[in-house]
Protein backbone atom coordinates (compact mmCIF):
# COMPACT_ATOMS: atom_id res chain seq x y z
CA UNK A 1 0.00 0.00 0.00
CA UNK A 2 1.13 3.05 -0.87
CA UNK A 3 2.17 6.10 2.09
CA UNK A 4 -1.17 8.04 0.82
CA UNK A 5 -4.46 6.16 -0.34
CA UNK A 6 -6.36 7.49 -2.77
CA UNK A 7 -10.12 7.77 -2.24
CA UNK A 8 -10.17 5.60 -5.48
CA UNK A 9 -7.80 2.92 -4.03
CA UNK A 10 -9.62 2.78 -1.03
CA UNK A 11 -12.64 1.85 -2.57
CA UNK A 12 -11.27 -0.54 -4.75
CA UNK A 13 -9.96 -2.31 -1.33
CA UNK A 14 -13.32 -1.80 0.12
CA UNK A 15 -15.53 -3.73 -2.26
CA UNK A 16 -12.32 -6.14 -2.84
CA UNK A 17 -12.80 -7.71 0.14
CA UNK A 18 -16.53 -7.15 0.78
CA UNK A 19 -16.40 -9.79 -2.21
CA UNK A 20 -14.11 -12.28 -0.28
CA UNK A 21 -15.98 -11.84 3.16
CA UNK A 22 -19.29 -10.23 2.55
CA UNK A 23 -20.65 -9.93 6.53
CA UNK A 24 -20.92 -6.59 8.01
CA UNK A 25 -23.53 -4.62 10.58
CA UNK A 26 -26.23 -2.82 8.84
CA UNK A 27 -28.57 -0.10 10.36
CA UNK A 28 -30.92 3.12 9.96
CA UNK A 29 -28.68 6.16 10.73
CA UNK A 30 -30.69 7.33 13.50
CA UNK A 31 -29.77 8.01 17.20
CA UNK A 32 -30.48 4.87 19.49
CA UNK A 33 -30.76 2.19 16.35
CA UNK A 34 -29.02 -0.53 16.61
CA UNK A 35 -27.33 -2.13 13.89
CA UNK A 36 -27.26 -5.71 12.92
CA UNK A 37 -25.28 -8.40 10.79
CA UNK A 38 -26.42 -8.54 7.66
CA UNK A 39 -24.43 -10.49 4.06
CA UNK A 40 -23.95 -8.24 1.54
CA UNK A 41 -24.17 -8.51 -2.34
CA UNK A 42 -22.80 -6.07 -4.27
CA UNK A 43 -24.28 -5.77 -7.65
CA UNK A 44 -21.39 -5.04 -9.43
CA UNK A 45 -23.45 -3.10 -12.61
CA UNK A 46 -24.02 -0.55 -10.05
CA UNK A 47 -22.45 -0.31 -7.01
CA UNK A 48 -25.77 -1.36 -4.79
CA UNK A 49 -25.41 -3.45 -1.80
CA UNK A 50 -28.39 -5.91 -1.49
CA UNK A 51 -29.35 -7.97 1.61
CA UNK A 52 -32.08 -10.54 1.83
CA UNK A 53 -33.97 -10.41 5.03
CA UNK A 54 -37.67 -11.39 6.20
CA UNK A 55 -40.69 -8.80 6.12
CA UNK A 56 -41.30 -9.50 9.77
CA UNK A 57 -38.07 -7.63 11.23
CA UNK A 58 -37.85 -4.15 12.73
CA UNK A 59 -35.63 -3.34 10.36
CA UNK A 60 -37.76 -3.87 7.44
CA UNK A 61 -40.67 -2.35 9.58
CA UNK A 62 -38.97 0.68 10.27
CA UNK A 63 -36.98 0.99 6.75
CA UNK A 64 -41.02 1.93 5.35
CA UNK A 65 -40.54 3.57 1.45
CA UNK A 66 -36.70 4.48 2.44
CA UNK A 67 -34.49 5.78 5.11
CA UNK A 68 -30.57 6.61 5.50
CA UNK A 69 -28.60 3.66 7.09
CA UNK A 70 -25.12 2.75 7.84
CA UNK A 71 -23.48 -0.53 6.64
CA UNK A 72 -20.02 -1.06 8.93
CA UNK A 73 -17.91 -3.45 7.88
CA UNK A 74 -14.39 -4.87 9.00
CA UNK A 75 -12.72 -7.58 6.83
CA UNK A 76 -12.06 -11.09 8.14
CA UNK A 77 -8.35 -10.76 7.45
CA UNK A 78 -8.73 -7.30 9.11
CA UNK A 79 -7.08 -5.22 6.23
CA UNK A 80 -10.01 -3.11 5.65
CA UNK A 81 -12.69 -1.53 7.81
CA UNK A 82 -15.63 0.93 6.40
CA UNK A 83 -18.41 2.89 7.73
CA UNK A 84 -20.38 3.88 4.80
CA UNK A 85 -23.37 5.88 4.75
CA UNK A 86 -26.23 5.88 2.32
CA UNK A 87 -29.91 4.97 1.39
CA UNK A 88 -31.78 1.95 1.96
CA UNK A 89 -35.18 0.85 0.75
CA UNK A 90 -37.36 -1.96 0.61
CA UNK A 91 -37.32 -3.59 -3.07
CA UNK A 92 -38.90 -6.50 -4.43
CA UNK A 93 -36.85 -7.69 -7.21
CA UNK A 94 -36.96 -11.11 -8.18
CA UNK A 95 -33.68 -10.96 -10.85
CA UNK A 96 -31.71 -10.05 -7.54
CA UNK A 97 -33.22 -12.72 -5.42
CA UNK A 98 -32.24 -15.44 -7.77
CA UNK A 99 -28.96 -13.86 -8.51
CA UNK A 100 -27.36 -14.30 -5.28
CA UNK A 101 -29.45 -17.74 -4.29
CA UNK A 102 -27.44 -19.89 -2.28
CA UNK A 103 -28.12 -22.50 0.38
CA UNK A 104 -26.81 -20.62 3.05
CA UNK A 105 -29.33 -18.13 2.55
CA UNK A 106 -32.32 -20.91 1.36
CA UNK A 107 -31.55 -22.07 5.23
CA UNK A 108 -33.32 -18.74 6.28
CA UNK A 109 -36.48 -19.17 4.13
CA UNK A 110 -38.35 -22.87 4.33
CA UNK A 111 -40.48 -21.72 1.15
CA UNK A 112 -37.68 -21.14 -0.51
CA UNK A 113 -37.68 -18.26 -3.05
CA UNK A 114 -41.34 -18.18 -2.65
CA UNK A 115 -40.89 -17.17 0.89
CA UNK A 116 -44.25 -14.96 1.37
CA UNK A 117 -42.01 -13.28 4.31
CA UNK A 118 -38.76 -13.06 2.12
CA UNK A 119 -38.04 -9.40 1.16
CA UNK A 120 -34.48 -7.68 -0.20
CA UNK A 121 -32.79 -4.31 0.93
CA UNK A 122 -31.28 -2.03 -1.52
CA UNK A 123 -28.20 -0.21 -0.25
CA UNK A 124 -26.73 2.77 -2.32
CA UNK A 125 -24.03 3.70 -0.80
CA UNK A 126 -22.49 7.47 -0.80
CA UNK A 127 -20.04 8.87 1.69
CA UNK A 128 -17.77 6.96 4.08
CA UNK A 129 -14.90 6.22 5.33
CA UNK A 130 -12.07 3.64 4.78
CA UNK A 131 -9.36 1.99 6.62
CA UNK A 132 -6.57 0.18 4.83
CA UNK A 133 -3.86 -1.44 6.49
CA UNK A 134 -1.94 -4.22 4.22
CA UNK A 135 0.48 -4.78 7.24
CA UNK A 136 -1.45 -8.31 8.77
CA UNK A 137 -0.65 -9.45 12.29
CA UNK A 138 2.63 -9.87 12.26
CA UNK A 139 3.41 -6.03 10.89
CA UNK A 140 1.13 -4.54 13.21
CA UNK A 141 2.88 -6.43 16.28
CA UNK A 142 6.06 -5.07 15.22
CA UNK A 143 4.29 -1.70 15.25
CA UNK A 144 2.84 -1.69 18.27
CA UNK A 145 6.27 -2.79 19.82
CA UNK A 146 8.53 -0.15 18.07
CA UNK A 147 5.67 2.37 19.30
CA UNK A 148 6.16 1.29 23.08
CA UNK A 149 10.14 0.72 22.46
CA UNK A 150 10.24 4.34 20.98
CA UNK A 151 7.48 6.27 22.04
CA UNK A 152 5.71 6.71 19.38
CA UNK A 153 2.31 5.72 17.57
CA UNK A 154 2.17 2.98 15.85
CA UNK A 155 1.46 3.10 11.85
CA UNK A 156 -1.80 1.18 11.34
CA UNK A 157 -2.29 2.03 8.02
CA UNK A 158 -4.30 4.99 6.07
CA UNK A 159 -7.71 5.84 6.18
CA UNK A 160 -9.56 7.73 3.61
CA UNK A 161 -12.87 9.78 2.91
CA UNK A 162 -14.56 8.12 0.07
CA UNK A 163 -17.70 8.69 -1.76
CA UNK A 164 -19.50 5.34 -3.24
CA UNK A 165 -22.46 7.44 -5.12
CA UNK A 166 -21.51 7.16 -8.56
């Protein structure tokens, strides 16, 4: 990585790994909401997020005909972590519920596809921020011990301002 990330790197790292581990917290960007895990799809064509969830959650309840939300993520190999804000609505679109189909998420719907109760979440993403850190465990071990040998902080990578609305 290079000393200064570009916005445009960043976001390439971003959906990078959101690809390889897709799991991250989503909620409405409101005071006292609480956010949840959610998988995320990325629909590549235009840099949506899409979720599958049930009809019957407060999330869906309190999502109505749209609402701002928050999708947090951190990256199993912990090289990236994003806060990204944008807008979420309900959306009943049968080309993305077969697209992602899996059995994973078939485990969360006994009717299948045909789930009266299954519903997906559009995410379109706009303003966030990035961290990027390509250092891994062992490099940021090393950092935090030159930090306490020297007395310094320890470099944990760059983080970035990005904007996903395209």
């Amino acid at each position: 990585m290079a000393d200064h990330l570009s916005p445009a790197d960043a976001e390439t790292e971003f959906w990078k790994h959101l690809k390889k581990s897709n799991t991250g917290m989503l909620g409405l960007d409101r005071p006292g909401y609480h956010s949840q895990p959610m998988t995320a799809f990325r629909d590549e064509e235009t840099d949506t997020i899409w979720f599958y969830t049930r009809d019957d959650t407060d999330l869906v309840r309190d999502v109505g005909t749209g609402a701002t939300a928050m999708f947090t993520y951190a990256a199993k190999d912990q090289h990236v972590f994003a806060c990204i804000h944008g807008k979420l609505t309900r959306e009943q679109d049968r080309q993305k519920v077969d697209k992602w189909w899996n059995p994973v998420v078939a485990a969360w719907y006994p009717e299948g596809k045909e789930d009266p109760n299954l519903v997906m979440l559009k995410f379109a993403p706009g303003d966030g921020r990035v961290w990027v850190s390509d250092k891994g465990a062992f490099g940021f071990a090393y950092e935090v011990l030159k930090a306490n040998v020297t007395r310094t902080t320890p470099d944990s990578g760059d983080v970035v301002d990005v904007d996903l609305a395209h």
